[in-house]
Protein backbone atom coordinates (compact mmCIF):
# COMPACT_ATOMS: atom_id res chain seq x y z
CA UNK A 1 -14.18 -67.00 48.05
CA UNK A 2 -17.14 -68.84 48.87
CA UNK A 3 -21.08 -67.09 47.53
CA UNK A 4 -22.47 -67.51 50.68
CA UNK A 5 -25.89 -66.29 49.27
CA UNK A 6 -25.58 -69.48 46.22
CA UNK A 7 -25.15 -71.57 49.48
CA UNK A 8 -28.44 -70.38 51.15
CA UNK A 9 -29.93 -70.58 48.06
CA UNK A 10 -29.49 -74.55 48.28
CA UNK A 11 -31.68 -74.94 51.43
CA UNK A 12 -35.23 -74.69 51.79
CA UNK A 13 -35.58 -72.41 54.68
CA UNK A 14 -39.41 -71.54 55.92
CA UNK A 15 -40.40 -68.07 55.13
CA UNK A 16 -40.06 -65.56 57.55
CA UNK A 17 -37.77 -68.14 59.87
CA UNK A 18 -33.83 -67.52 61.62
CA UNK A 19 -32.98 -71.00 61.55
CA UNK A 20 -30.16 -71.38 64.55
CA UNK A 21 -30.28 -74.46 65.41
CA UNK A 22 -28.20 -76.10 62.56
CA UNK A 23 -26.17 -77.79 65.42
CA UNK A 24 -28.91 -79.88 66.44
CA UNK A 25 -31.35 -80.56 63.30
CA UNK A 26 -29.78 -79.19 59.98
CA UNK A 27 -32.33 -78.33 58.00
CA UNK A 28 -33.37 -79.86 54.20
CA UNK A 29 -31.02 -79.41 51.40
CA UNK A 30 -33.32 -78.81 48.12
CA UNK A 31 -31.38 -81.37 46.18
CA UNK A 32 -31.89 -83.77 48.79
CA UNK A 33 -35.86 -84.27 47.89
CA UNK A 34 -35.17 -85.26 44.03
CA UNK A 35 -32.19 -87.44 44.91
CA UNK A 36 -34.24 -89.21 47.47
CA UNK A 37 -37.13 -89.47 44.86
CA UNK A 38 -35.24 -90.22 42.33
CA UNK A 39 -33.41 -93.58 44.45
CA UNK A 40 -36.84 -94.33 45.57
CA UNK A 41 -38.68 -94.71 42.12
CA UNK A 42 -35.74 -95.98 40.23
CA UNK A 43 -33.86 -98.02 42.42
CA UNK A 44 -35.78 -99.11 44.69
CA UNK A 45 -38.98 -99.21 43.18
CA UNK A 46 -37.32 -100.23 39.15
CA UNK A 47 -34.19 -102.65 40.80
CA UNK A 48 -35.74 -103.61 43.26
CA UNK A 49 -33.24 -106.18 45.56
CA UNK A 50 -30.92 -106.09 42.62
CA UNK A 51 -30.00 -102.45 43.38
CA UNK A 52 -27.15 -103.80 45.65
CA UNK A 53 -25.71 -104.12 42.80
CA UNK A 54 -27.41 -102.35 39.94
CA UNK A 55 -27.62 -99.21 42.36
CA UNK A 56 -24.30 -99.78 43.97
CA UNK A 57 -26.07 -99.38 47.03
CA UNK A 58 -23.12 -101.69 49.01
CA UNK A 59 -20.59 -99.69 48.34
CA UNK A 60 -22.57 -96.18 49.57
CA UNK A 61 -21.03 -96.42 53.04
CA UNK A 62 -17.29 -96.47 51.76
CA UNK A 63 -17.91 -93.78 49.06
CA UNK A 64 -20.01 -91.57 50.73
CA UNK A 65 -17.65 -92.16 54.21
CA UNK A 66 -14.94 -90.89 51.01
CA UNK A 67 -16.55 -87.70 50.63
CA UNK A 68 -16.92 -86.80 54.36
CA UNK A 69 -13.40 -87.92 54.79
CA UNK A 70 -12.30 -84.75 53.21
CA UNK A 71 -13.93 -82.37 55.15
CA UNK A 72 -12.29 -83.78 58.72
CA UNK A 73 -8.93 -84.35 57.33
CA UNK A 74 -9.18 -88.21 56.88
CA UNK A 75 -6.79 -90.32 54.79
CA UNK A 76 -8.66 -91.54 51.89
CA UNK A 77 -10.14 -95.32 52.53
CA UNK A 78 -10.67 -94.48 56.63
CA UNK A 79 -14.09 -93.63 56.81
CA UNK A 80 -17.26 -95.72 56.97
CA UNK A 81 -21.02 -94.76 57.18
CA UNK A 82 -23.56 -97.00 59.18
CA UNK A 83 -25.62 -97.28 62.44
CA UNK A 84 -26.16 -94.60 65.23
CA UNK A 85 -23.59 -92.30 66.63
CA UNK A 86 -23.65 -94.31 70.06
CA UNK A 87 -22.64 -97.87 68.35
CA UNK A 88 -20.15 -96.16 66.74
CA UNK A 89 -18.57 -94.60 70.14
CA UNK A 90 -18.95 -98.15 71.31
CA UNK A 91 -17.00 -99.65 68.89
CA UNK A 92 -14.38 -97.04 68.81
CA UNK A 93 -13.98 -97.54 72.67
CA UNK A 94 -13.95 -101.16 72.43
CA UNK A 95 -11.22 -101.39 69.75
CA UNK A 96 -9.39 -98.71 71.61
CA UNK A 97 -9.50 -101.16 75.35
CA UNK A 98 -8.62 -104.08 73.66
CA UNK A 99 -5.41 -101.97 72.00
CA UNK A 100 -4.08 -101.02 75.40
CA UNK A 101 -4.97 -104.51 77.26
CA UNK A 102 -2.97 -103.93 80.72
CA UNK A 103 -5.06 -100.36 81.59
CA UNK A 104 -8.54 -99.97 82.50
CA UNK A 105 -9.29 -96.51 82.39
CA UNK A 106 -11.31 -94.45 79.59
CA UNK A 107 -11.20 -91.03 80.42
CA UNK A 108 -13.86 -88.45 79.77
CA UNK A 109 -14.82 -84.93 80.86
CA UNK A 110 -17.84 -83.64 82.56
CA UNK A 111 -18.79 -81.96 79.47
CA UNK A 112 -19.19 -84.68 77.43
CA UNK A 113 -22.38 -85.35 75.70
CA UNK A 114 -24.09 -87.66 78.07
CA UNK A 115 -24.87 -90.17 75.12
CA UNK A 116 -21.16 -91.37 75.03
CA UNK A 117 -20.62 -91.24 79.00
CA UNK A 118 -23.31 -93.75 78.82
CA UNK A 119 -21.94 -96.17 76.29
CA UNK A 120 -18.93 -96.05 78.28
CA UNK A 121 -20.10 -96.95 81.77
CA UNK A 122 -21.82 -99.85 79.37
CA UNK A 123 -18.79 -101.08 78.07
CA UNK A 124 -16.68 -100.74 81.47
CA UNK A 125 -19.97 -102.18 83.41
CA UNK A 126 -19.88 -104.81 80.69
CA UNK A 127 -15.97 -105.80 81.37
CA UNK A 128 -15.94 -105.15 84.91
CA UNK A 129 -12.69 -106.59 86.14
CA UNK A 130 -11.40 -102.74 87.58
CA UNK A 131 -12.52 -101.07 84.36
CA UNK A 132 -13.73 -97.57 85.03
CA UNK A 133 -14.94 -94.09 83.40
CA UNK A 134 -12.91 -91.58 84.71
CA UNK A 135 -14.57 -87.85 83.98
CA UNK A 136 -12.85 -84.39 84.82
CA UNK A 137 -13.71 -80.98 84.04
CA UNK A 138 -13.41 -80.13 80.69
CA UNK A 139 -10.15 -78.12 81.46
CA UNK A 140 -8.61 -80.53 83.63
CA UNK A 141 -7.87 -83.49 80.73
CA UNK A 142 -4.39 -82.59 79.64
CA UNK A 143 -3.52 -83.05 83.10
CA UNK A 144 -5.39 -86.57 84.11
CA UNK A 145 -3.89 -88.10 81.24
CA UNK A 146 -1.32 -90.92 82.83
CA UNK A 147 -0.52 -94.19 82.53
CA UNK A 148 -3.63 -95.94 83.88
CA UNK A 149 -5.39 -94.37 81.07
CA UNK A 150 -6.13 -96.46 77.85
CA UNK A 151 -8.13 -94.01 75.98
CA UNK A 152 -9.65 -90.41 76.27
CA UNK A 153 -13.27 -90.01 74.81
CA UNK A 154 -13.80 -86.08 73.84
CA UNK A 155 -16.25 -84.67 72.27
CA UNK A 156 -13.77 -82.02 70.45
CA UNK A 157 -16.87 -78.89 70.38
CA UNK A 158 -18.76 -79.02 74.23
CA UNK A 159 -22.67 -79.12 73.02
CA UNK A 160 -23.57 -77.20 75.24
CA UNK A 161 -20.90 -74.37 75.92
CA UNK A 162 -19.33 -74.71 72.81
CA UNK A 163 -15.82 -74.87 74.31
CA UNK A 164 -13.47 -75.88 71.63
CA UNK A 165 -10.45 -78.75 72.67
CA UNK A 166 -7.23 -78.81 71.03
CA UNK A 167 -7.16 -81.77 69.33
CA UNK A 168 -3.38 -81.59 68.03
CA UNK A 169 -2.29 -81.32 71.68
CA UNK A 170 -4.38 -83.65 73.94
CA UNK A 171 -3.59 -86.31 71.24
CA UNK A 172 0.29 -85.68 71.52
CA UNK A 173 -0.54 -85.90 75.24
CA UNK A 174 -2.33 -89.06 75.40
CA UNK A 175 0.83 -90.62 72.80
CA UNK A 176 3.50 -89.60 75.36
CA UNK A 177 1.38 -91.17 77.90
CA UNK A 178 1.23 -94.53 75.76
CA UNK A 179 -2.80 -93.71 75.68
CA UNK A 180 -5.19 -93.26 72.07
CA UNK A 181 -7.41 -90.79 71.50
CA UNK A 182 -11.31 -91.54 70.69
CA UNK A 183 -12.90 -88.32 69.05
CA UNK A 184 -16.32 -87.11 68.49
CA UNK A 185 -16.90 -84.74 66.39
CA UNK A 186 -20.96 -84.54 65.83
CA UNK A 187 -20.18 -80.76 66.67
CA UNK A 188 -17.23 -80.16 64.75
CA UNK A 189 -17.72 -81.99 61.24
CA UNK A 190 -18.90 -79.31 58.60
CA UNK A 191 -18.79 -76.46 61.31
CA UNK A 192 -15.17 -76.39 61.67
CA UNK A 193 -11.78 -77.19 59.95
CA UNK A 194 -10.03 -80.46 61.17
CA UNK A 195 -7.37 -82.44 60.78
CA UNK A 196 -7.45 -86.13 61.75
CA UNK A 197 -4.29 -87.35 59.82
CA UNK A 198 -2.14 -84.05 60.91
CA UNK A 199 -2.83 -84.40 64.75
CA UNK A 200 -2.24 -88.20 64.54
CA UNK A 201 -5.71 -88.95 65.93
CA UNK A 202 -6.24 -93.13 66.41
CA UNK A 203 -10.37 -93.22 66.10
CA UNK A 204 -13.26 -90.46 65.43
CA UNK A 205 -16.66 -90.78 65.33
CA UNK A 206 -19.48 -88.32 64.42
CA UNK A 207 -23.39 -87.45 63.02
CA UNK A 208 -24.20 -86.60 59.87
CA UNK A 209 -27.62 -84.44 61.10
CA UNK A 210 -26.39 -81.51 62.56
CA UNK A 211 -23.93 -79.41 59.70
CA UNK A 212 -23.70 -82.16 57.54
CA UNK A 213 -27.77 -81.82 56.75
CA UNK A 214 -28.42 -85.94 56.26
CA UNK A 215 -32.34 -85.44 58.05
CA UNK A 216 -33.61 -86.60 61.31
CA UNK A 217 -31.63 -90.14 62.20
CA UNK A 218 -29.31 -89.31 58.89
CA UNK A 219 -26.11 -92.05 59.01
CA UNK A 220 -23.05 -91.89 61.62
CA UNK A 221 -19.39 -92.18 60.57
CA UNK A 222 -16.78 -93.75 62.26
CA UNK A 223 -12.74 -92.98 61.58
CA UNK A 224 -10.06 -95.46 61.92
CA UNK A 225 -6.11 -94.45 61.78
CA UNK A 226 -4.41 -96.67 59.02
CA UNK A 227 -2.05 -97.60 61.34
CA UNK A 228 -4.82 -99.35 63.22
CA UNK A 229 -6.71 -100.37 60.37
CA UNK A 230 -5.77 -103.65 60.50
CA UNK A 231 -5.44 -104.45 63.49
CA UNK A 232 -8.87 -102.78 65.28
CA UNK A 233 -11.35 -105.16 66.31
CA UNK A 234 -14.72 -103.40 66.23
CA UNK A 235 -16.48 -105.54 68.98
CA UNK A 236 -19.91 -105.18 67.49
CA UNK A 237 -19.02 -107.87 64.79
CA UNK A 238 -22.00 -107.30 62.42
CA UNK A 239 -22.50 -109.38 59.20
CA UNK A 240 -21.68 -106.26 57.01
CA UNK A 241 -18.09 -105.96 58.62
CA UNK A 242 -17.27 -109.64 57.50
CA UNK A 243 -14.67 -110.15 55.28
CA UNK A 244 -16.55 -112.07 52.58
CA UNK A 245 -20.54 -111.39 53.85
CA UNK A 246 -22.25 -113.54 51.26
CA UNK A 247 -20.02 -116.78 52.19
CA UNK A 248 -22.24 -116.95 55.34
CA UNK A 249 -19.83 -118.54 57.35
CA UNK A 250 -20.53 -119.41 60.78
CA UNK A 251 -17.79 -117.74 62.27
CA UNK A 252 -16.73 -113.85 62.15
CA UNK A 253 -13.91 -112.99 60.24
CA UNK A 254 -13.10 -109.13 59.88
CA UNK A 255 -12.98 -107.35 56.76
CA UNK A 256 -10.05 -105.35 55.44
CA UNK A 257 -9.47 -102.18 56.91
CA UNK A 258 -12.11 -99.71 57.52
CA UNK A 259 -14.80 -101.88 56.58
CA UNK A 260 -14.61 -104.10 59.53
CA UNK A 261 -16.46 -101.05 61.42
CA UNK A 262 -19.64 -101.99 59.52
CA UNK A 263 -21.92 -103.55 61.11
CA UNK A 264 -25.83 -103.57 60.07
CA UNK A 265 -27.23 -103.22 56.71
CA UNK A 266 -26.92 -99.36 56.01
CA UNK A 267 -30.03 -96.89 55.45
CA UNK A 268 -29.74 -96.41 51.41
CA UNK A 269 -32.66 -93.61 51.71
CA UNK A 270 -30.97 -91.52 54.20
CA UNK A 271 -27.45 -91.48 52.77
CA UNK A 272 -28.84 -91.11 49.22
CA UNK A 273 -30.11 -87.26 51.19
CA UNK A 274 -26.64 -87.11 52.51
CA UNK A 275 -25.28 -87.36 49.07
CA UNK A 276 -27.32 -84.83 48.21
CA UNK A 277 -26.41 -82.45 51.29
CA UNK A 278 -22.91 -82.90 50.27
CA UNK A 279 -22.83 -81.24 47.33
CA UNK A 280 -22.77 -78.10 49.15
CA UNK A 281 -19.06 -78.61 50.30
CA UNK A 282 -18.05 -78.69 46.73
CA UNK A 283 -19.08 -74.64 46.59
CA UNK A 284 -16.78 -73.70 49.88
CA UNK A 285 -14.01 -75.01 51.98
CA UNK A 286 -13.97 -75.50 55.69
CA UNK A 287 -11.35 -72.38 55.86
CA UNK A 288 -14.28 -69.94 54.36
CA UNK A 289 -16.85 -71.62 56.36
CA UNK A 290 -14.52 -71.20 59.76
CA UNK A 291 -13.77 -67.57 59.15
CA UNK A 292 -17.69 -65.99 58.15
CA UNK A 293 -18.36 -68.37 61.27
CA UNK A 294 -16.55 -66.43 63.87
CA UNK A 295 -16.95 -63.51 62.15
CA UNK A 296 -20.60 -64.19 62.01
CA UNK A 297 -20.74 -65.29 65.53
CA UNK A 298 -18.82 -62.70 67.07
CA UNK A 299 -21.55 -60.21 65.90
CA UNK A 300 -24.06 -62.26 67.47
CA UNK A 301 -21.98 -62.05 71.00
CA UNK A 302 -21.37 -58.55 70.63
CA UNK A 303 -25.51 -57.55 69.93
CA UNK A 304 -27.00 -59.55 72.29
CA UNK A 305 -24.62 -58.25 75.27
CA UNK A 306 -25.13 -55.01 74.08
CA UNK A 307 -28.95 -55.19 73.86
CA UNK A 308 -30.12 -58.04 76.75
CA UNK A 309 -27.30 -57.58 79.91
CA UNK A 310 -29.53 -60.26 81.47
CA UNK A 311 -27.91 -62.86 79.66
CA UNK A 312 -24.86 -64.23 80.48
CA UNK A 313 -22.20 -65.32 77.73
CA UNK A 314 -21.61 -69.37 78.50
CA UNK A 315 -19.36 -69.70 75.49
CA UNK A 316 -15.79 -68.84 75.03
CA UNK A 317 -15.20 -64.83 74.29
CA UNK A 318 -12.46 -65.92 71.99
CA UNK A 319 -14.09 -67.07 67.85
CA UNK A 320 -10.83 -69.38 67.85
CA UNK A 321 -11.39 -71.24 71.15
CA UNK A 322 -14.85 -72.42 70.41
CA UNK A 323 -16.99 -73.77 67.70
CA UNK A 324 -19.53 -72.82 65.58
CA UNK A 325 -22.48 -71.61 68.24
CA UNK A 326 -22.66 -69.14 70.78
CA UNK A 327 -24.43 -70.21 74.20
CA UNK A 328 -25.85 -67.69 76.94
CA UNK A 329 -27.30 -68.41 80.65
CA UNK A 330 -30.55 -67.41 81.79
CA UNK A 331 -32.84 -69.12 85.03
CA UNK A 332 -35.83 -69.21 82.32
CA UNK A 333 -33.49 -70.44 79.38
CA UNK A 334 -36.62 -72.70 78.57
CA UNK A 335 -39.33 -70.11 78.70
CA UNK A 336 -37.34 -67.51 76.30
CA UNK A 337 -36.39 -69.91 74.11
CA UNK A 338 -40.25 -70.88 73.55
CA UNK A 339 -41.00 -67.57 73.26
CA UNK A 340 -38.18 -67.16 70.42
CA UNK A 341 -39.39 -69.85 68.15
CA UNK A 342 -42.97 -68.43 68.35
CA UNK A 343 -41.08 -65.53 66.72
CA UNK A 344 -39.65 -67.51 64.43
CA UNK A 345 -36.15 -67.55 65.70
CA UNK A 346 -35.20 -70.93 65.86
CA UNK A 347 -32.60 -72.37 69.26
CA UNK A 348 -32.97 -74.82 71.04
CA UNK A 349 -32.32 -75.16 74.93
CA UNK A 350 -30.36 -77.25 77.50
CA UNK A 351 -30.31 -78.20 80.81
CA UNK A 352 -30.28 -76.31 83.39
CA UNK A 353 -30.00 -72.76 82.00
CA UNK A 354 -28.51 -72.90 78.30
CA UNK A 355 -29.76 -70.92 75.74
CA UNK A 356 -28.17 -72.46 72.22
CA UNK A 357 -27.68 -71.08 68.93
CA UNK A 358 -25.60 -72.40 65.67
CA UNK A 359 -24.74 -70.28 63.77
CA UNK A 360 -24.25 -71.73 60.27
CA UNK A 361 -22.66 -69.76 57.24
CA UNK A 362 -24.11 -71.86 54.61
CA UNK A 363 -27.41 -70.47 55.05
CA UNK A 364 -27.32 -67.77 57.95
CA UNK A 365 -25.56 -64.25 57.14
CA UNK A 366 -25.38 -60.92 58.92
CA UNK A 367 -28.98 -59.71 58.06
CA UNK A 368 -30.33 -62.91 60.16
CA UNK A 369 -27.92 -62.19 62.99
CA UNK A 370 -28.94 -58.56 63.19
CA UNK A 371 -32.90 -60.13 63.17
CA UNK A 372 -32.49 -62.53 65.83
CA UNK A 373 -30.97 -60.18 68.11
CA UNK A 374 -33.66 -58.12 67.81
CA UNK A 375 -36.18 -60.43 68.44
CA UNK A 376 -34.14 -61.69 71.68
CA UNK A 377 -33.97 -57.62 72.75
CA UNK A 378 -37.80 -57.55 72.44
CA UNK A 379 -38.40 -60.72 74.17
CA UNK A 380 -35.76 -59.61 76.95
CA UNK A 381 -36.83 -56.08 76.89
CA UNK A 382 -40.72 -57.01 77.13
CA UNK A 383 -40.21 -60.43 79.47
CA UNK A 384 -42.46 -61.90 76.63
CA UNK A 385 -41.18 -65.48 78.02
CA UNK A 386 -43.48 -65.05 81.12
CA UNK A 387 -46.06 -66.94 79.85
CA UNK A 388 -47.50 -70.31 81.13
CA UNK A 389 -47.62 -71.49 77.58
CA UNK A 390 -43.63 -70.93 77.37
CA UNK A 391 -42.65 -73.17 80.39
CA UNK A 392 -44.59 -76.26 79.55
CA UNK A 393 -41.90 -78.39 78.21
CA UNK A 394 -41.72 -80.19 75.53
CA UNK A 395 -40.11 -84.00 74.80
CA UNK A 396 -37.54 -82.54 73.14
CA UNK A 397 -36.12 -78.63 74.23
């Protein structure tokens, strides 16, 4: 059983602040600011250029890939660190055409973050020749999976609603259809359990910012099946995804499995945080984390319908068919949420009417639920949102 208050106890948390919006920003891990110190002073400021080696600061993308690996149900040696969530969608879509040569469709839902609908109409805008994005509600995939269909792109946790997609299924679906599956999971990886290897999943991609608590820009990860591994050509053929980099050969030659998916020279600061934010998962398991999540979240749900009827419930009613937030609808979403944070009760908001909260066990337990509904009640209660101040928006909401 997982000592939820040693977890929280790990985080530096502001005083006085309800920190819900884990699913967007986690927020620092203490060990985080004496790894990164110590890698700054020692290694890079005592190796110097010789910590590639010294440091082992080339092989951080396959180790630390390793430990993240465990906590989505990855074989070992199938998951690399490097770049941005979008290049990694790319090249996950890319390897995924070029698998199924004789179809032209990726297909998406509406719900999708907008991030990898974009690098999508890039890559079919970029191939042309009758290559098209084909979206559908969220509900409706199952069903538009056919035989013109070379890959599905889902994002397995909606951001906004929080709607959760069976994985296991839609991938078995897509199979039957002779289609593979490309999965994000920047809202699923430390928020949920899952299972890459059991549902027979081809690619995945996902964040390490959000749950996984790497800091602002922290490293992306990208998944490859090992039935693919060799075969996968990652499109963005970088000089770190070479097969022997330091040859400097003219020509590109893929590395061996996994590592082919690298492609620029990885961000040794930020991961050496990430290492530090995963030592965390070695005090719980996913199953512990999944089940004070919905418990946690399902208190949340039932307080703030109780106490503000103005809101409407956006997520799914049922903990097991949604991830690890809770979303409600309101025409002044933006305003209320303002006027939450200047109470210290951290959501965020998003477009058109979505009021967002994570709700993360690590560091958030029933006393901060109970809090934060009582703040929204008194902002609700009081229409303390209708204020100029609140509906001046920001760069980022």
């Amino acid at each position: 059983m997982t000592d939820f208050a040693a977890t929280r106890a790990m985080f530096h948390i502001p005083e006085g602040v309800i920190y819900l919006d884990g699913n967007s920003l986690g927020p620092l891990p203490r060990g985080a600011e004496a790894r990164v110190a110590q890698m700054m002073r020692d290694e890079w400021g005592g190796m110097l250029v010789t910590g590639w080696n010294r440091a082992g600061w080339m092989a951080k993308p396959a180790k630390v890939g390793e430990r993240i690996g465990r906590l989505i149900g990855a074989e070992p040696g199938t998951v690399v660190m490097g770049d941005t969530l979008s290049i990694k969608v790319y090249q996950a879509l890319a390897a995924a055409i070029r698998m199924r040569p004789d179809r032209r469709v990726i297909l998406s839902d509406t719900g999708n973050f907008p991030s990898d609908l974009y690098m999508a109409e890039g890559l079919v805008g970029l191939l042309g020749d009758g290559y098209e994005l084909r979206t559908v509600a969220p509900e409706d995939v199952e069903d538009a999976i056919d035989e013109t269909v070379a890959c599905t792109l889902i994002t397995e946790v909606d951001y906004r609603t929080g709607r959760l997609h069976d994985m296991r299924r839609i991938t078995e679906t897509a199979h039957s259809a002779g289609a593979l599956t490309v999965w994000d999971l920047a809202h699923s990886a430390g928020a949920l359990p899952v299972d890459l290897a059991g549902a027979g999943a081809d690619f995945a991609v996902g964040c390490t910012y959000k749950y996984l608590n790497s800091g602002p820009g922290g490293p992306a990860f990208i998944y490859v099946a090992p039935r693919h591994a060799e075969t996968a050509e990652p499109a963005l053929s970088g000089w770190l995804g070479h097969e022997s980099p330091f040859a400097f050969e003219q020509h590109y030659r893929p590395g061996r499995g996994i590592e082919r998916m690298r492609v620029g020279t990885p961000a040794i600061i930020q991961l050496a945080a990430l290492e530090a934010a995963m030592d965390v998962w070695d005090m719980t398991t996913m199953e512990d984390i999944r089940a004070k999540s919905m418990a946690l979240t399902n208190r949340f749900i039932a307080g703030v319908e109780a106490a503000c009827p103005a809101l409407e419930l956006a997520s799914p009613r049922d903990a097991a068919a949604r991830g690890s937030q809770v979303s409600f609808r309101h025409p002044e979403g933006y305003a209320i949420m303002q006027a939450l944070i200047a109470r210290k009760v951290i959501g965020d908001f998003r477009a058109p009417d979505i009021l967002r909260f994570g709700v993360t066990p690590l560091y958030i337990g029933e006393a901060e639920i109970d809090a934060a509904v009582e703040t929204l009640a008194e902002v609700m209660d009081n229409r303390l949102w209708d204020d100029p101040a609140y509906r001046t928006r920001a760069a980022v909401t």
